[in-house]
Protein backbone atom coordinates (compact mmCIF):
# COMPACT_ATOMS: atom_id res chain seq x y z
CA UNK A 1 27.32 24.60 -8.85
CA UNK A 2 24.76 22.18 -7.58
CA UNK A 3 24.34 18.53 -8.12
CA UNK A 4 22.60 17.73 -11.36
CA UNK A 5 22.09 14.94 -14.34
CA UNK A 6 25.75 15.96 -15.55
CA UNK A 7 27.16 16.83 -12.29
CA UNK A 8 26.69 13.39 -10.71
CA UNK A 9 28.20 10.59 -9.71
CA UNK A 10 29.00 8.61 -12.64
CA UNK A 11 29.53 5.90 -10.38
CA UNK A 12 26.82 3.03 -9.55
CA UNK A 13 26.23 2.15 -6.29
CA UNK A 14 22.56 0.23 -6.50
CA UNK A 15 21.95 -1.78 -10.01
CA UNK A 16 20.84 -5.01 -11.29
CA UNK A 17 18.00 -5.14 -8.57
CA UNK A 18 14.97 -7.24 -9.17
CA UNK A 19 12.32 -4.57 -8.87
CA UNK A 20 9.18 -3.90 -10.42
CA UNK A 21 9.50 -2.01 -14.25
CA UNK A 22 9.12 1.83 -12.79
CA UNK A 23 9.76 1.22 -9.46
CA UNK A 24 9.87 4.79 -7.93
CA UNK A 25 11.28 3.24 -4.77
CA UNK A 26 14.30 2.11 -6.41
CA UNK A 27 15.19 5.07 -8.40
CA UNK A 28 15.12 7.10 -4.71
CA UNK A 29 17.72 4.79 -3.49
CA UNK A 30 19.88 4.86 -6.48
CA UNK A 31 20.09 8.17 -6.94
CA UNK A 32 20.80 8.79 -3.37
CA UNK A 33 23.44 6.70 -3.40
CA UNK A 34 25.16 8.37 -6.27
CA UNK A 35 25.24 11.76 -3.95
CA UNK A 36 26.41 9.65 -0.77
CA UNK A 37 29.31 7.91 -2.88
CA UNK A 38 31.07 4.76 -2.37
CA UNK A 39 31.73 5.52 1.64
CA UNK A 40 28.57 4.35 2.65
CA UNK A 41 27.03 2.10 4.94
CA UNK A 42 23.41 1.20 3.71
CA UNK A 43 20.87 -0.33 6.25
CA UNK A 44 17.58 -1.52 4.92
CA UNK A 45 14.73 -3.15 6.47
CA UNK A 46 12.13 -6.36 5.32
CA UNK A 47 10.00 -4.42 2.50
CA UNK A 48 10.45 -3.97 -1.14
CA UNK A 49 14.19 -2.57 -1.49
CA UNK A 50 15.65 -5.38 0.59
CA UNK A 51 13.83 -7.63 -0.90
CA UNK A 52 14.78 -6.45 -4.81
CA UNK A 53 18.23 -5.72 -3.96
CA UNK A 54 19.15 -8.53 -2.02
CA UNK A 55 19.24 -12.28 -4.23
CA UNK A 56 21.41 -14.26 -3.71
CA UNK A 57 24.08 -14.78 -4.99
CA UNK A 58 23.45 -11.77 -5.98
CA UNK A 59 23.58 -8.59 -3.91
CA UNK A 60 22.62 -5.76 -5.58
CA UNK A 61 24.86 -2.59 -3.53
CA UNK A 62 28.33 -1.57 -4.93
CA UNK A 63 28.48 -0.57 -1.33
CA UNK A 64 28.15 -2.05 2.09
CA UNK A 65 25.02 -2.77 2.73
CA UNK A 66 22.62 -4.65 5.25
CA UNK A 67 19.26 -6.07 6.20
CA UNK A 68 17.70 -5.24 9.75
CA UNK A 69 14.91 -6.14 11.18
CA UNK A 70 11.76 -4.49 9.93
CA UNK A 71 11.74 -2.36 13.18
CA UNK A 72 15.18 -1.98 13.40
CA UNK A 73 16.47 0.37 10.79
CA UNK A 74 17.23 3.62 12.97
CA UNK A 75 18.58 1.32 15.79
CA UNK A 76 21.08 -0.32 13.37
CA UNK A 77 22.13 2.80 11.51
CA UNK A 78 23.11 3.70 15.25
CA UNK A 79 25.27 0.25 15.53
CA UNK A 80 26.17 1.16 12.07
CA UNK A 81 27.24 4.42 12.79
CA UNK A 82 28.51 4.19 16.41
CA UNK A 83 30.68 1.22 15.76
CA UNK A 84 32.89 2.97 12.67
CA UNK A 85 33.27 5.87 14.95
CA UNK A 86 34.72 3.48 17.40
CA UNK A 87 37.05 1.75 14.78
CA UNK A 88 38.76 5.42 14.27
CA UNK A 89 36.94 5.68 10.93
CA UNK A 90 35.22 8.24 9.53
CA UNK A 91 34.54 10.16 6.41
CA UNK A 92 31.64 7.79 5.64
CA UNK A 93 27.63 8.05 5.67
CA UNK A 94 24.98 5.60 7.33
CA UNK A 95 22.23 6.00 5.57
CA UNK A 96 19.11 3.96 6.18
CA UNK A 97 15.86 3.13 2.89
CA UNK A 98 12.95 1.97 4.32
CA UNK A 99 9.26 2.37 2.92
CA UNK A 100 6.30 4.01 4.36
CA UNK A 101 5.33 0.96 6.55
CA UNK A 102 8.65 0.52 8.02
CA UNK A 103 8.80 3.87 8.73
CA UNK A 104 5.44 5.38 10.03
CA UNK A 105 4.36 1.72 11.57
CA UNK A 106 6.70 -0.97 12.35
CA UNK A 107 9.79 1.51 12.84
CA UNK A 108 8.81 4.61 14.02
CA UNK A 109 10.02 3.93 17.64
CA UNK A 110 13.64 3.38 16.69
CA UNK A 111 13.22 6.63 14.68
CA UNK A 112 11.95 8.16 17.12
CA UNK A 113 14.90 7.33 19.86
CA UNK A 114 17.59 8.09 17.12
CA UNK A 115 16.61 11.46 16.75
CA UNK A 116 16.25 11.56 20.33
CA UNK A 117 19.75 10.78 20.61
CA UNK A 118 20.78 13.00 17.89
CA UNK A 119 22.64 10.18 15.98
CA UNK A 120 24.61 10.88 13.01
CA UNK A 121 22.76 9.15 10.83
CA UNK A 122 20.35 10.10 7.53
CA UNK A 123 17.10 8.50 7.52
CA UNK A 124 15.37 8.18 4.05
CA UNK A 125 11.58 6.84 3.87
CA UNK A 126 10.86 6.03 0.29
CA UNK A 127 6.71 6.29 0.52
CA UNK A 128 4.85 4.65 -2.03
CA UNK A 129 2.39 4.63 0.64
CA UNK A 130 1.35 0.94 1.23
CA UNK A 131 2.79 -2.20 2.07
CA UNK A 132 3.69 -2.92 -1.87
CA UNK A 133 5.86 -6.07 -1.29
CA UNK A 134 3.23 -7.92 0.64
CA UNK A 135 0.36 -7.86 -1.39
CA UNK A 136 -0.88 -3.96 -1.12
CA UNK A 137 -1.94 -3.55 2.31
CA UNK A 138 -2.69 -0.34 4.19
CA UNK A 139 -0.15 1.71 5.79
CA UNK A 140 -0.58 4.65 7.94
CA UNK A 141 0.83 7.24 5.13
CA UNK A 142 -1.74 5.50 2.92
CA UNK A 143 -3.95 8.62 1.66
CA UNK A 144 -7.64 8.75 2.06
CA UNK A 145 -9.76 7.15 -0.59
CA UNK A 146 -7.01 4.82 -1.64
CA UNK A 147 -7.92 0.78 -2.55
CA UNK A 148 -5.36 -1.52 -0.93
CA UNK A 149 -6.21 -5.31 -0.15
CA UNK A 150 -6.96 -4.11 3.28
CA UNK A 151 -9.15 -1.10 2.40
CA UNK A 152 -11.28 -2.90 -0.62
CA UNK A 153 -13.75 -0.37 -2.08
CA UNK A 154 -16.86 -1.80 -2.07
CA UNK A 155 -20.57 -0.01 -2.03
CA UNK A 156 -20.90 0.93 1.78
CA UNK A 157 -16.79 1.89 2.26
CA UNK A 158 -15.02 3.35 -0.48
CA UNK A 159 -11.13 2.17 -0.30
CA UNK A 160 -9.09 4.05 2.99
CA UNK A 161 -11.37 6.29 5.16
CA UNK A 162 -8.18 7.54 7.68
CA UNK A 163 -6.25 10.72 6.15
CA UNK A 164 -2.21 10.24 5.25
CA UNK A 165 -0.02 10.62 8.23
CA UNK A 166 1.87 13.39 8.57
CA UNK A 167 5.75 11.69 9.20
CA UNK A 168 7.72 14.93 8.34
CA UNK A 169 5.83 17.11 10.65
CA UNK A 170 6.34 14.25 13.35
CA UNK A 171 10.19 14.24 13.14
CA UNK A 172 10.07 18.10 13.08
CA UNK A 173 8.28 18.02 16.21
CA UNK A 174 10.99 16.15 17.49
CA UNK A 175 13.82 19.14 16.82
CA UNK A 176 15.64 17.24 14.31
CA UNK A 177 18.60 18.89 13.29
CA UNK A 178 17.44 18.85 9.40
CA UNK A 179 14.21 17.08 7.78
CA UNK A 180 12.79 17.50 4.33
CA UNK A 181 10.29 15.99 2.14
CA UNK A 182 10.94 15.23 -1.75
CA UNK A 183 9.51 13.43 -5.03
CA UNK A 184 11.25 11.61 -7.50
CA UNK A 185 9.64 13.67 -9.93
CA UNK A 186 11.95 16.78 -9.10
CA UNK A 187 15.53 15.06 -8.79
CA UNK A 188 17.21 18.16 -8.55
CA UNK A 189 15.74 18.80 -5.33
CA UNK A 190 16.11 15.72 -4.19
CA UNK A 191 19.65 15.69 -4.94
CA UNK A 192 20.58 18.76 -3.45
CA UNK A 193 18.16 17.50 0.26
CA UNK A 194 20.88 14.59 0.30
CA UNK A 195 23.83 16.19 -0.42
CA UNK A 196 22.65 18.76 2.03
CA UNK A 197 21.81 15.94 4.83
CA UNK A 198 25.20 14.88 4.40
CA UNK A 199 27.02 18.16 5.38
CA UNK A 200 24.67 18.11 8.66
CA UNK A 201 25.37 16.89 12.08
CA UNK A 202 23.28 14.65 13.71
CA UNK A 203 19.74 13.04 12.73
CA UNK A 204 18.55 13.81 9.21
CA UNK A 205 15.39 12.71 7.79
CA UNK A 206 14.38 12.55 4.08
CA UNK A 207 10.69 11.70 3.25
CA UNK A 208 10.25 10.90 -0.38
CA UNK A 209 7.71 10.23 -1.92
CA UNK A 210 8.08 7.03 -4.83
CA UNK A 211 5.18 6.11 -6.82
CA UNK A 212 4.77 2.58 -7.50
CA UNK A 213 3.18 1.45 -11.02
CA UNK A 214 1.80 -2.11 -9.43
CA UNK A 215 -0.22 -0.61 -6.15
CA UNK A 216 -1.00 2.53 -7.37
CA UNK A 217 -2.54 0.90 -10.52
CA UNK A 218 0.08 2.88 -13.47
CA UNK A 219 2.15 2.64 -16.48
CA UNK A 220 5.24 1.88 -15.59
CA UNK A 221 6.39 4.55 -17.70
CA UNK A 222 4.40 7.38 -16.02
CA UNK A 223 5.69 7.22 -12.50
CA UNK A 224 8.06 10.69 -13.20
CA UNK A 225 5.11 12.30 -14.56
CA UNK A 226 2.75 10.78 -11.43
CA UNK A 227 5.37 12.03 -8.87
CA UNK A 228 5.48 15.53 -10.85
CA UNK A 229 1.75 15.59 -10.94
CA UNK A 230 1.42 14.91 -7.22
CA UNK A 231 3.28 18.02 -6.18
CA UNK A 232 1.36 20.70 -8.88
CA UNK A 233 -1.75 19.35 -7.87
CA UNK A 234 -0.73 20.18 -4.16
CA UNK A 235 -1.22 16.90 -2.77
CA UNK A 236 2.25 16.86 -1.64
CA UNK A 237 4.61 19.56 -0.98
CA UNK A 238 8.59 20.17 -1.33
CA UNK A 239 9.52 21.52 1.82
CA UNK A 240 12.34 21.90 4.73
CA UNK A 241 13.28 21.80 8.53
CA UNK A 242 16.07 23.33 9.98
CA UNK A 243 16.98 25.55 12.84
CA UNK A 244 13.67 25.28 14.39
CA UNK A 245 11.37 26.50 10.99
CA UNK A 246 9.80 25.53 8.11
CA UNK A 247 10.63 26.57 4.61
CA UNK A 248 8.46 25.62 1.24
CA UNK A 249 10.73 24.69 -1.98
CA UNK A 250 8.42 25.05 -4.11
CA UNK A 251 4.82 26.56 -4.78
CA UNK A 252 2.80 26.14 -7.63
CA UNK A 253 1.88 29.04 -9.42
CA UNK A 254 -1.89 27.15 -9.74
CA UNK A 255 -3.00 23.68 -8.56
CA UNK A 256 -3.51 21.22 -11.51
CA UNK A 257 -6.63 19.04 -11.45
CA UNK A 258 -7.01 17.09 -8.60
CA UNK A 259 -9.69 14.68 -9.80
CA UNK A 260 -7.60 14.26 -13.01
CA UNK A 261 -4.38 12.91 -10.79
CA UNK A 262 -6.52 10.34 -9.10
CA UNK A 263 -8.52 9.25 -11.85
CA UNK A 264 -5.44 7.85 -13.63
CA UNK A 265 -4.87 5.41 -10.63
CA UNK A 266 -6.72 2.54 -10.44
CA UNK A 267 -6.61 2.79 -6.47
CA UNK A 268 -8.92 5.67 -7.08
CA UNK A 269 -11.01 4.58 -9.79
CA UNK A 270 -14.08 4.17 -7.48
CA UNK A 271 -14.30 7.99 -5.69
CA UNK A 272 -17.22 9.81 -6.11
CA UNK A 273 -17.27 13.32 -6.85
CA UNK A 274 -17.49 13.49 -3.16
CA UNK A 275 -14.99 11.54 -2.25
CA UNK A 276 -12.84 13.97 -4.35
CA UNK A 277 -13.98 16.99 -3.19
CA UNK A 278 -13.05 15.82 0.35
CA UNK A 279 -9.84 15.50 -0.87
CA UNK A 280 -9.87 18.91 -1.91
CA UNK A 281 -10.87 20.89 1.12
CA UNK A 282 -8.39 18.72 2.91
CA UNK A 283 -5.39 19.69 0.09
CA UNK A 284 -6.90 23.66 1.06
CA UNK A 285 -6.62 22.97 4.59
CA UNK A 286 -3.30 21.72 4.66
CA UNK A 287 -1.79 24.58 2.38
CA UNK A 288 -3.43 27.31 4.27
CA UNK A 289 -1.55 25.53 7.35
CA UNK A 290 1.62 25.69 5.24
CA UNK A 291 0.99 29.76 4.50
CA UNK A 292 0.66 30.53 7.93
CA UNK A 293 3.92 28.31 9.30
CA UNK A 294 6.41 28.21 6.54
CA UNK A 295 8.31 30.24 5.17
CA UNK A 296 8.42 30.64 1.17
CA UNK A 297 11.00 31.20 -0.60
């Protein structure tokens, strides 16, 4: 039987962290850590789980766990990693939790060379897609129309004219052993990636996507039902890499609104019906993409 709510861990591994009420980021990391277990090396770089997680005198991981520099996750979880195996030990997981900024910006190099090298390491980017812990700045995965501090929306440029980068279809490109993307609104699934990840040889890359009441302008209690909403609106898409091909998780039997999803986010209070509609031929785009190249299961 698969991992689920009453299958799980009982065990906590990330708690008493200072983060934001509904912090989507934080629930990706504890949960994952509940699949990974107690025999795991954590590595996190400068951004909002290292920065909630880590107070002294407080530390916030039943495991061991470490900051790196905000460039530097991959390359540690290769120290990390590397440095066990030379000690004779094994039977543990180094798993690296850095945001969308750390990921598809500042560390995407170090990424990059890990998977090059085929380290055994898992790589998990929790996207809330800006720089949330400092101040709501612009990242590359930030989608189009968005407000951040760095994409204001006024009357001649309407929040974030680039489109979201694509990071999953990057590290594919690279021949990862395994690569999937996720949303904390389906657990299950997300569950079952990691637990998967951790049965696989060699780099493994988990893109997940974590919604994040204070930049994305929320409840705090909605960010389940945002992350649900995301995915049945076809915005973003549960899917896999392995063995050289792409398989979809999960299709909705009918796209939900997509006007209705942004327009309960203040980040996208200000898009015309224009605005939206460009985000609509570019959700049709992408999916008839995924029809041709993935498989569906």
């Amino acid at each position: 039987m698969g991992l689920s709510a009453r299958t799980l861990n009982e065990e906590e591994f990330f708690y008493g962290h200072k983060a934001c009420a509904g912090c989507g980021g934080s629930l990706a990391v504890r949960i994952a850590l509940k699949v990974l277990g107690e025999r795991s090396v954590a590595v996190l770089p400068a951004g909002c789980m290292s920065a909630v997680g880590f107070n002294f005198p407080q530390l916030c991981f039943g495991n061991n766990a470490i900051i790196s520099t905000f460039a530097g996750t991959a390359s540690m979880l290769t120290g990390v990693e590397a440095g066990l195996r030379a000690q004779g030990i094994d039977n543990f997981h180094a798993v690296g939790f850095a945001g969308d900024g750390g990921t598809a910006d500042i560390g995407i190099q170090a990424l990059s060379g890990a998977i090059d090298r085929n380290d055994d390491i898992i790589y998990i980017c929790y996207d809330n897609e800006a720089y949330m812990n400092t101040g709501i700045q612009k990242s590359s995965l930030t989608p189009f129309g968005a407000k951040t501090t760095t994409t204001p929306a006024g009357s001649n440029i309407r929040g974030n004219l680039r489109p979201k980068k694509n990071m999953f279809e990057i590290v594919a490109a690279h021949g990862i052993p395994y690569a999937a993307t996720a949303s904390i609104g389906y657990l299950n699934d997300f569950m079952r990636k990691v637990e998967k990840a951790s049965k696989i040889k060699g780099t493994k890359y988990i893109h997940i996507l974590a919604p994040c009441p204070t930049g994305w302008g929320t409840a705090t209690d909605e960010t389940v039902e945002i992350a649900k909403e995301v995915v049945e609106c076809g915005l973003w898409y549960l899917a896999e890499y392995e063995n050289g091909g792409f398989t979809l998780n999960y299709r909705p039997k009918e796209f939900t609104d997509v006007a209705a999803y942004l327009k309960k986010q203040s980040r996208f209070k200000h898009l015309t019906e224009e605005d939206i509609q460009t985000v609509r031929y570019s959700r049709d785009a992408k999916w008839e993409a995924i029809y041709r190249n993935f498989k569906i299961i």
